[in-house]
Protein backbone atom coordinates (compact mmCIF):
# COMPACT_ATOMS: atom_id res chain seq x y z
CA UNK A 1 113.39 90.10 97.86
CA UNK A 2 113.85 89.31 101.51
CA UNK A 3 115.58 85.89 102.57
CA UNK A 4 112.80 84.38 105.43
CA UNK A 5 112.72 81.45 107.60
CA UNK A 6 109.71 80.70 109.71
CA UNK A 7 108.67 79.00 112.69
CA UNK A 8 105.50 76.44 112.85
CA UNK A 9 104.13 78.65 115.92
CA UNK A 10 105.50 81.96 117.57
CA UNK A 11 106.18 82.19 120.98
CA UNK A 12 104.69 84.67 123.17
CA UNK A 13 108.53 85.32 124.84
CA UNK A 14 109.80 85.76 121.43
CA UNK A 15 110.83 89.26 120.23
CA UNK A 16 113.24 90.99 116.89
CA UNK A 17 116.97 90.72 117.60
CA UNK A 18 119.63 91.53 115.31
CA UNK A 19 122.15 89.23 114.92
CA UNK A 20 126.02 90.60 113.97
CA UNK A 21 127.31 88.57 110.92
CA UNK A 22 130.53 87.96 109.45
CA UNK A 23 131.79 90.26 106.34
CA UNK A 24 128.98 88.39 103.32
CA UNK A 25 128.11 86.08 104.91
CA UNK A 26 124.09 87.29 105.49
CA UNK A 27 122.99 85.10 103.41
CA UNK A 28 124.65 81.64 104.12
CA UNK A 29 123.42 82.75 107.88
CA UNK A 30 119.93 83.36 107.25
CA UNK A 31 119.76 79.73 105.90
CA UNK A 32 121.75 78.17 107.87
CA UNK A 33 119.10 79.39 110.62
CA UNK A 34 115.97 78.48 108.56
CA UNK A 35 117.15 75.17 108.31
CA UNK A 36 116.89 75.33 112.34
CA UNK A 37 113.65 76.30 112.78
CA UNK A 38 114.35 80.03 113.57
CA UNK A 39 112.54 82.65 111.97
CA UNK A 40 114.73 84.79 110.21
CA UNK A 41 114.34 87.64 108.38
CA UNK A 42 116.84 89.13 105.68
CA UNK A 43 116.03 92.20 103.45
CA UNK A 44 117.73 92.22 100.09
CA UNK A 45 118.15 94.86 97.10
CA UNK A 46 118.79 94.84 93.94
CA UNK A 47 121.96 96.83 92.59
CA UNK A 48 123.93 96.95 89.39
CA UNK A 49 127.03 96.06 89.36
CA UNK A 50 129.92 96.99 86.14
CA UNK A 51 132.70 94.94 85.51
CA UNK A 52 134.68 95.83 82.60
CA UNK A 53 133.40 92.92 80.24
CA UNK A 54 130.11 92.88 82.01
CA UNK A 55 126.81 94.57 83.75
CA UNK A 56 125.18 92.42 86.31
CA UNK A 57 122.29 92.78 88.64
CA UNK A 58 122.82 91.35 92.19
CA UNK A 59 121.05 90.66 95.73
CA UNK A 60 122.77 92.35 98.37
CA UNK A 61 121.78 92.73 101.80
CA UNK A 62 119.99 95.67 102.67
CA UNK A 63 121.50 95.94 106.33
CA UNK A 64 125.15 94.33 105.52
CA UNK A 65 126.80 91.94 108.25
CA UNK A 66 123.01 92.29 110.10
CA UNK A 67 119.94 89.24 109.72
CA UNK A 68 117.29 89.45 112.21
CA UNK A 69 115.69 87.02 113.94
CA UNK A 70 112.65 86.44 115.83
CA UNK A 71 113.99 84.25 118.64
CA UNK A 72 112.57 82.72 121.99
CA UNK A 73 115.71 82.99 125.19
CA UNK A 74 115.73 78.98 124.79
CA UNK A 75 117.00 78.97 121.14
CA UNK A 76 119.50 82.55 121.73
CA UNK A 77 122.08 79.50 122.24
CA UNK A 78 121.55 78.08 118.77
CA UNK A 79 121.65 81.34 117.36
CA UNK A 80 125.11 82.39 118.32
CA UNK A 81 126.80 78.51 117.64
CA UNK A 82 125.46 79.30 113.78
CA UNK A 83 128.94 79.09 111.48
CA UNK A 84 128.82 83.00 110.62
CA UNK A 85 127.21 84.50 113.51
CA UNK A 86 129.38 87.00 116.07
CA UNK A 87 126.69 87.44 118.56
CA UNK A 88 123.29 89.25 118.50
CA UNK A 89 123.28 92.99 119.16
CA UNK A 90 123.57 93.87 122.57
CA UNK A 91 123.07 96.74 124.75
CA UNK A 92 124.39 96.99 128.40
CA UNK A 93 125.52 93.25 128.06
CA UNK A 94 121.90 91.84 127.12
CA UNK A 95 120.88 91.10 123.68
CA UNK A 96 118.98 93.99 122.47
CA UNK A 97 115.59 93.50 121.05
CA UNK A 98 114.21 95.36 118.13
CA UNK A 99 110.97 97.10 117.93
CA UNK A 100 108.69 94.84 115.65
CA UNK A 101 107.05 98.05 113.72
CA UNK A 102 110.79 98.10 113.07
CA UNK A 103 110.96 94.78 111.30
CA UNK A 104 107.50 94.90 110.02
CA UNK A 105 107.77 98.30 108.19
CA UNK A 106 111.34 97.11 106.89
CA UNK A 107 109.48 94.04 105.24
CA UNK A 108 106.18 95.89 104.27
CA UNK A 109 108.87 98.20 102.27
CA UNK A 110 110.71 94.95 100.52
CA UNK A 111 107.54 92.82 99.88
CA UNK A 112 105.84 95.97 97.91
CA UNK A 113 108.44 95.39 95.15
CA UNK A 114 109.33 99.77 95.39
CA UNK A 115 112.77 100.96 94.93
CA UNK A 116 114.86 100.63 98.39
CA UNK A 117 118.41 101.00 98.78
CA UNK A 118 120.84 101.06 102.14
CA UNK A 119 120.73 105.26 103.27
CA UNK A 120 122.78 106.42 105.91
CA UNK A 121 121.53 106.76 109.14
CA UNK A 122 119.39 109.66 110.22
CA UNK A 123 118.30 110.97 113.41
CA UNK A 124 116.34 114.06 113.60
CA UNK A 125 113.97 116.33 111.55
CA UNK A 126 109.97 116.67 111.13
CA UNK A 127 107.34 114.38 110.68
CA UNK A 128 105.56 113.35 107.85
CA UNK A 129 102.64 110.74 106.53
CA UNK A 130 102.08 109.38 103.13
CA UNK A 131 98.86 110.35 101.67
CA UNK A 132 98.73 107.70 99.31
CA UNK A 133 100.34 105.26 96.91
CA UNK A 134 101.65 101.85 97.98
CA UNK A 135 103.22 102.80 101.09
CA UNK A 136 99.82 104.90 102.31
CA UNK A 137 100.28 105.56 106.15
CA UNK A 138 103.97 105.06 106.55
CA UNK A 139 104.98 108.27 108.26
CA UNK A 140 108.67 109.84 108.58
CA UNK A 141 110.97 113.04 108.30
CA UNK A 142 111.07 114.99 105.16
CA UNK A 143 113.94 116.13 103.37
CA UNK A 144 114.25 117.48 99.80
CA UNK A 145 118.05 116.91 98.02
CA UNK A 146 117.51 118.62 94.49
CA UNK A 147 113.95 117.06 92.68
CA UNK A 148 113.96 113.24 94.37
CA UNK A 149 112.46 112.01 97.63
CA UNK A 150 112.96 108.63 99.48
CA UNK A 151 111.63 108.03 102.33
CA UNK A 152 114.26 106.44 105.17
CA UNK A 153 113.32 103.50 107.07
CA UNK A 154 115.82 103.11 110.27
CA UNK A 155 116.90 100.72 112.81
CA UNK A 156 117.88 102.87 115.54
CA UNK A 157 119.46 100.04 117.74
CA UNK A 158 122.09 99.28 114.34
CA UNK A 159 122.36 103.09 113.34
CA UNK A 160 121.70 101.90 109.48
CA UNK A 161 118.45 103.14 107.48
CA UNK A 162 117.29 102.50 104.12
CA UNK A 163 115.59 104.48 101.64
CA UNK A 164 112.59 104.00 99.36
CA UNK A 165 111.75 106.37 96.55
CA UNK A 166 108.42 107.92 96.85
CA UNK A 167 106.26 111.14 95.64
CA UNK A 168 107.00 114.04 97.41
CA UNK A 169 103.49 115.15 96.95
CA UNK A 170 101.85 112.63 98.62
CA UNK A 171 102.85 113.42 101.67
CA UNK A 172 101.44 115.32 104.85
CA UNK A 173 102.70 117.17 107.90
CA UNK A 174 102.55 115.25 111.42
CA UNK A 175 102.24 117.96 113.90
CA UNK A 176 104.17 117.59 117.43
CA UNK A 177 106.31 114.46 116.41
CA UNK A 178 109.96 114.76 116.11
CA UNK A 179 112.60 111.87 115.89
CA UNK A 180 115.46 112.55 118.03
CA UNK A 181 117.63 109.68 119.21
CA UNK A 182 119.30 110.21 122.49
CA UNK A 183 121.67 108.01 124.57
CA UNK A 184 119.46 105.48 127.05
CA UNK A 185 121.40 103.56 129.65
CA UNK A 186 120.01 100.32 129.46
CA UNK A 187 117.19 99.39 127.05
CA UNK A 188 116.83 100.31 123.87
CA UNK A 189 114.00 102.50 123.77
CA UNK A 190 114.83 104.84 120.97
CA UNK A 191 112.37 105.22 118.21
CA UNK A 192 111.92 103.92 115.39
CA UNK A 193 112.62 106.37 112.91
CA UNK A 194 111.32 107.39 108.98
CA UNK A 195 112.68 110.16 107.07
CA UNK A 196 112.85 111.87 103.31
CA UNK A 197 115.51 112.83 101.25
């Protein structure tokens, strides 16, 4: 379940930033921020965990030492004074923002209660669309490892993706879209990426 803060009205000079984190501390930073005002937004998983006198399930982060946040220019400066915070994610010296289909099919993923866990990073292959199911529309790459499928939800400005389990059936061949992620000078204009594994 995702960790959110919101705002009482959205600014139209507001976009998705990521901010950098220190090593656990995603969560103490995402309410730290809710408490001041900023809309924050911080996707959890659930994972087992084995001790040797114990089994335990646990919320971890599903982008660790990354909480994004929906942030007007004026409030950047509260952002970054936030015990926790590094800085936001920058590219050429600017804070970089993040797509919101980005965001918004991160959080579609985590509020549909599926099966999501952090999946490495993955740049290129052929398109796909779900068919149906919960996730109906969601389009990415598909690959096949043995008899499961997940499909891969990435932020391309962090290089981190996560995966969601899905049917490997329901899914349908987008012709003439590839993902392919290559080196932009100075915004961040890579795209957002799906894929299958």
């Amino acid at each position: 379940m995702p960790i959110s803060g919101w705002t009482s009205e959205n600014n139209e000079l507001s976009a998705w930033f990521a901010v950098y984190t220190r090593h656990q501390h995603e969560k103490s930073v995402a309410q730290f921020l809710a408490h001041k005002d900023v809309e924050v937004f911080l996707p959890l998983y659930n994972s087992t965990r084995r001790w040797k006198d114990r089994i335990k399930q646990i919320s971890l982060p599903l982008f660790p030492n990354y909480v994004f946040v929906f942030a007007p220019m004026e409030s950047r400066a509260t952002i970054v004074t936030t015990p926790g915070v590094y800085d936001f994610v920058r590219q050429g010296g600017q804070p970089a923002p993040i797509p919101s289909e980005e965001v918004s099919a991160i959080r579609s993923v985590v509020e549909k209660g599926v099966s999501v866990e952090p999946h490495p990073f993955l740049k290129y292959g052929d398109w796909v669309r779900l068919k149906s199911g919960p996730l109906e529309g969601m389009e990415g790459i598909l690959v096949r490892k043995k008899n499961f499928c997940r499909l891969v939800i990435s932020v391309a400005l962090l290089e981190r993706s996560v995966a969601v389990e899905a049917d490997a059936a329901d899914v349908e061949r987008v012709v003439g879209k590839k993902l392919g992620v290559q080196p932009i000078p100075s915004a961040p204009t890579v795209p957002f990426g799906y894929s299958w594994c």
